[in-house]
Structures are given as structure tokens and as C-alpha cells.
Protein backbone atom coordinates (compact mmCIF):
# COMPACT_ATOMS: atom_id res chain seq x y z
CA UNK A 1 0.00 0.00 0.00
CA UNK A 2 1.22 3.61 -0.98
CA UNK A 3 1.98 5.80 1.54
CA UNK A 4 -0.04 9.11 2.14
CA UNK A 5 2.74 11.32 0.63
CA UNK A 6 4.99 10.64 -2.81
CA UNK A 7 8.60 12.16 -2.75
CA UNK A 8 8.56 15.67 -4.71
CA UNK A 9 11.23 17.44 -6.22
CA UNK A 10 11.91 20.26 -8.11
CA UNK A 11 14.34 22.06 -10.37
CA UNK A 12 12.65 25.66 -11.23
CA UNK A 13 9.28 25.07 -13.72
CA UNK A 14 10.26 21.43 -13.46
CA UNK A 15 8.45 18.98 -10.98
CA UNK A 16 9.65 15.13 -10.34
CA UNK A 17 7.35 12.56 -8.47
CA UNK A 18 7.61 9.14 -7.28
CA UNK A 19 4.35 7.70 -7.62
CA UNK A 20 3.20 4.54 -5.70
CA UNK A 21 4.54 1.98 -8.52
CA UNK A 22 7.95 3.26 -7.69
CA UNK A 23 8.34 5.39 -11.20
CA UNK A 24 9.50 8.79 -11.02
CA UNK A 25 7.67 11.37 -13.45
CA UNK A 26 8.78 14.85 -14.53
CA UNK A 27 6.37 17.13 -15.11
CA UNK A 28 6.98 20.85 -16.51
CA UNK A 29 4.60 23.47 -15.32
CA UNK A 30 4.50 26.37 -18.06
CA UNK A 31 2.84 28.78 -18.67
CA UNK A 32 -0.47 27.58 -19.55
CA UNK A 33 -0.20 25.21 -16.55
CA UNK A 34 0.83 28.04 -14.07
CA UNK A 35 -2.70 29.42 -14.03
CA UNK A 36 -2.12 33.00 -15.42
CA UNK A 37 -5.00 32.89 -17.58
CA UNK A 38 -7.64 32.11 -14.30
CA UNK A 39 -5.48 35.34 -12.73
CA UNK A 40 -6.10 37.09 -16.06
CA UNK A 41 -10.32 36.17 -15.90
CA UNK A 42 -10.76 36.99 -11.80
CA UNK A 43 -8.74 40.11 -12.58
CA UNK A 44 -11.02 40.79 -15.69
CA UNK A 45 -14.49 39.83 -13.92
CA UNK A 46 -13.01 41.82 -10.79
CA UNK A 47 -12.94 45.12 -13.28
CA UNK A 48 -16.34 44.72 -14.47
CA UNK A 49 -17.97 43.93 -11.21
CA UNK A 50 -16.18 47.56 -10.18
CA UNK A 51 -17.95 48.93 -12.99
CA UNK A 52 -21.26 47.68 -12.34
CA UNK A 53 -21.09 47.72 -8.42
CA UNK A 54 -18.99 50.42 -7.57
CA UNK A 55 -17.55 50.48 -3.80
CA UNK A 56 -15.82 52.81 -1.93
CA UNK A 57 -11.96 53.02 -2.53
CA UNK A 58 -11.06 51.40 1.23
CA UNK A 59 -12.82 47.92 0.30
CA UNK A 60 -10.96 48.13 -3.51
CA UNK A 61 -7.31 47.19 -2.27
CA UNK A 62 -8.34 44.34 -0.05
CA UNK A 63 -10.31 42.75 -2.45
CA UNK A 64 -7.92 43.23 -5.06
CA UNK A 65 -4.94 41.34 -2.92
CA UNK A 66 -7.94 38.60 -1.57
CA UNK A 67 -8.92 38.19 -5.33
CA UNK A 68 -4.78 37.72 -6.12
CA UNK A 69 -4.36 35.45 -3.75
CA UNK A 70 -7.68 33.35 -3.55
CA UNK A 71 -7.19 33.24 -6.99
CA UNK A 72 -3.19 31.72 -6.67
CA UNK A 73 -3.92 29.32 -3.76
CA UNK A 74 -6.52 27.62 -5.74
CA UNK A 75 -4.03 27.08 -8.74
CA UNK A 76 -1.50 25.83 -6.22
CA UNK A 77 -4.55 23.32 -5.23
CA UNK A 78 -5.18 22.56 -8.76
CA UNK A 79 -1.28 21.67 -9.09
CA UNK A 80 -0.94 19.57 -5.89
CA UNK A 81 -4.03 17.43 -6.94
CA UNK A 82 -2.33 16.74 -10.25
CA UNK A 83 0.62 15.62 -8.23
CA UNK A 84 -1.75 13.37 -5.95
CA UNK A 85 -3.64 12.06 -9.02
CA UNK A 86 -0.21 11.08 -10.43
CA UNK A 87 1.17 9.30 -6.76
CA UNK A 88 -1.78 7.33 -5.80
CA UNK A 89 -4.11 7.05 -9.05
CA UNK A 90 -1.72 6.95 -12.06
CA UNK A 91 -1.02 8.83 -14.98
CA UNK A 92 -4.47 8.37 -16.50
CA UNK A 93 -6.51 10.20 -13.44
CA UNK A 94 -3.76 12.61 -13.31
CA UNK A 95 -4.83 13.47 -17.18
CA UNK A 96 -8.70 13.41 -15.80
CA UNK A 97 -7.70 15.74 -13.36
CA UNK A 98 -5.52 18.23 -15.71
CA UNK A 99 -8.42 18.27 -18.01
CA UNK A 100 -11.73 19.11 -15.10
CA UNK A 101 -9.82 20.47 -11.97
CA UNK A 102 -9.50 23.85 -13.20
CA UNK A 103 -13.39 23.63 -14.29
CA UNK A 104 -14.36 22.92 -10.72
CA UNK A 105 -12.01 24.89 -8.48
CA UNK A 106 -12.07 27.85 -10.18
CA UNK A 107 -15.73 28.24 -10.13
CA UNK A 108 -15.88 27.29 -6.46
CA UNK A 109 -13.10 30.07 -5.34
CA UNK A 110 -14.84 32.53 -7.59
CA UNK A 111 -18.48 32.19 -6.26
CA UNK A 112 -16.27 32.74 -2.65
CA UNK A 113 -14.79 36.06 -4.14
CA UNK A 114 -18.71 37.05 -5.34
CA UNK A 115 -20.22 36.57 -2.15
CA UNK A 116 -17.48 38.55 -0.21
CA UNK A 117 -17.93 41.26 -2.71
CA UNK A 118 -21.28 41.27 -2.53
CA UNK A 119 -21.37 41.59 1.26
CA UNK A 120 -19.72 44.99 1.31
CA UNK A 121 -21.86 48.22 0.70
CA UNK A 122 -21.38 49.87 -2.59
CA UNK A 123 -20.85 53.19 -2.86
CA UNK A 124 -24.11 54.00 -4.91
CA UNK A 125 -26.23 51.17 -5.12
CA UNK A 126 -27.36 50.24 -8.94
CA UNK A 127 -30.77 51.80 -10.19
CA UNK A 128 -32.26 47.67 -9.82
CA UNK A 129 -30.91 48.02 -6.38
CA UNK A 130 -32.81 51.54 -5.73
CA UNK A 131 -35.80 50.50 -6.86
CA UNK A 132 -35.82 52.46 -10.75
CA UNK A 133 -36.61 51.12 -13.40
CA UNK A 134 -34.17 51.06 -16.67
């Protein structure tokens, strides 16, 4: 039986893993794997939900920073369950989970980010928030 935890190493953008059949994998992490373009989206989304909900400047800065790092924890989590994929379940769930994890997680820390948003007060509420009509 495996153990919990597979020996990691790594040389810069390249990651080496023992997995529980004793063979060591390298796997490179570039630059579509590093998760810039789910920085580049939460950024983006961030932006427009300033537009649209406008609030004051001393909740801006915070939830820039939370959105930045929220946003790189979860594609460290996406990365270290492609590493567990590949120690316990082989190389063919640690494809599986290349190809969906970034579907889930993403969505999950983003609906976080929404809600914590949400949940300060805007600066001037939206005419559907008023109570005009458009």
C-alpha cells in the first residue's frame, strides 16, 4: 500500500514525483499550466464587477490582494491534486484531473470572491438596487 505522501522534487518550472509503482515522473509546469490565464479572468471579472457595483476606494485594495491570492492558492490546489492524481491514481486520473480540476475549483473560489464582494456596501447602489426602473 502507498503511503499518504509521494517524494517531490523540483528544479525551477520542473516537478519530479515518485508515484506509488515506484516510477519517477517529470512534469513541466508552463505557462499555460501556471494558471495566469484564471489570474487574467478573476482580474477581468473583478474590473467589471467595479464597474457595475462600484464600492468605496477602502474595500478596492483588499479585495484586489484577496482576489490575487484566492485566486493563486486555488491554482497551487489545482497543481498539488495533479501531483496526488499522479502518486496514488496513475497517470491516467492525473490526465482526468488536468483536463476538469480547473473547471471545478475555479468556479468554487470565484463564487467565494462574489459573495465577499457582494457583502460589502457599494458606494451607490445600482438603479435595480434603488428600486428604478431602466
Amino acid at each position: 500500500m502507498a503511503g499518504l505522501i509521494c517524494p517531490v522534487g523540483n528544479e525551477g518550472q520542473l516537478i519530479s514525483i515518485v508515484n506509488s509503482e515506484g516510477i519517477r515522473m517529470l512534469f513541466f509546469i508552463d505557462a499555460g499550466s501556471s494558471g495566469s490565464a484564471s489570474l487574467v479572468i478573476s482580474l477581468t471579472v473583478f474590473a467589471l464587477m467595479l464597474i457595475d457595483i462600484r464600492l468605496p476606494s477602502k474595500y478596492i485594495l483588499p479585495l484586489f490582494l484577496f482576489g490575487i491570492i484566492g485566486t493563486s492558492v486555488q491554482n497551487i490546489l489545482r497543481l498539488v491534486l495533479l501531483l496526488a492524481a499522479n502518486c496514488h491514481l496513475g497517470m491516467e486520473a492525473t490526465w482526468q484531473v488536468h483536463d476538469y480540476a480547473g473547471y471545478v475549483l475555479f468556479p468554487i473560489w470565484f463564487s467565494i470572491f462574489i459573495y465577499v464582494y457582494l457583502k460589502q456596501e457599494p458606494e451607490d447602489p445600482p438603479g435595480w438596487l434603488a428600486g428604478e426602473l431602466a
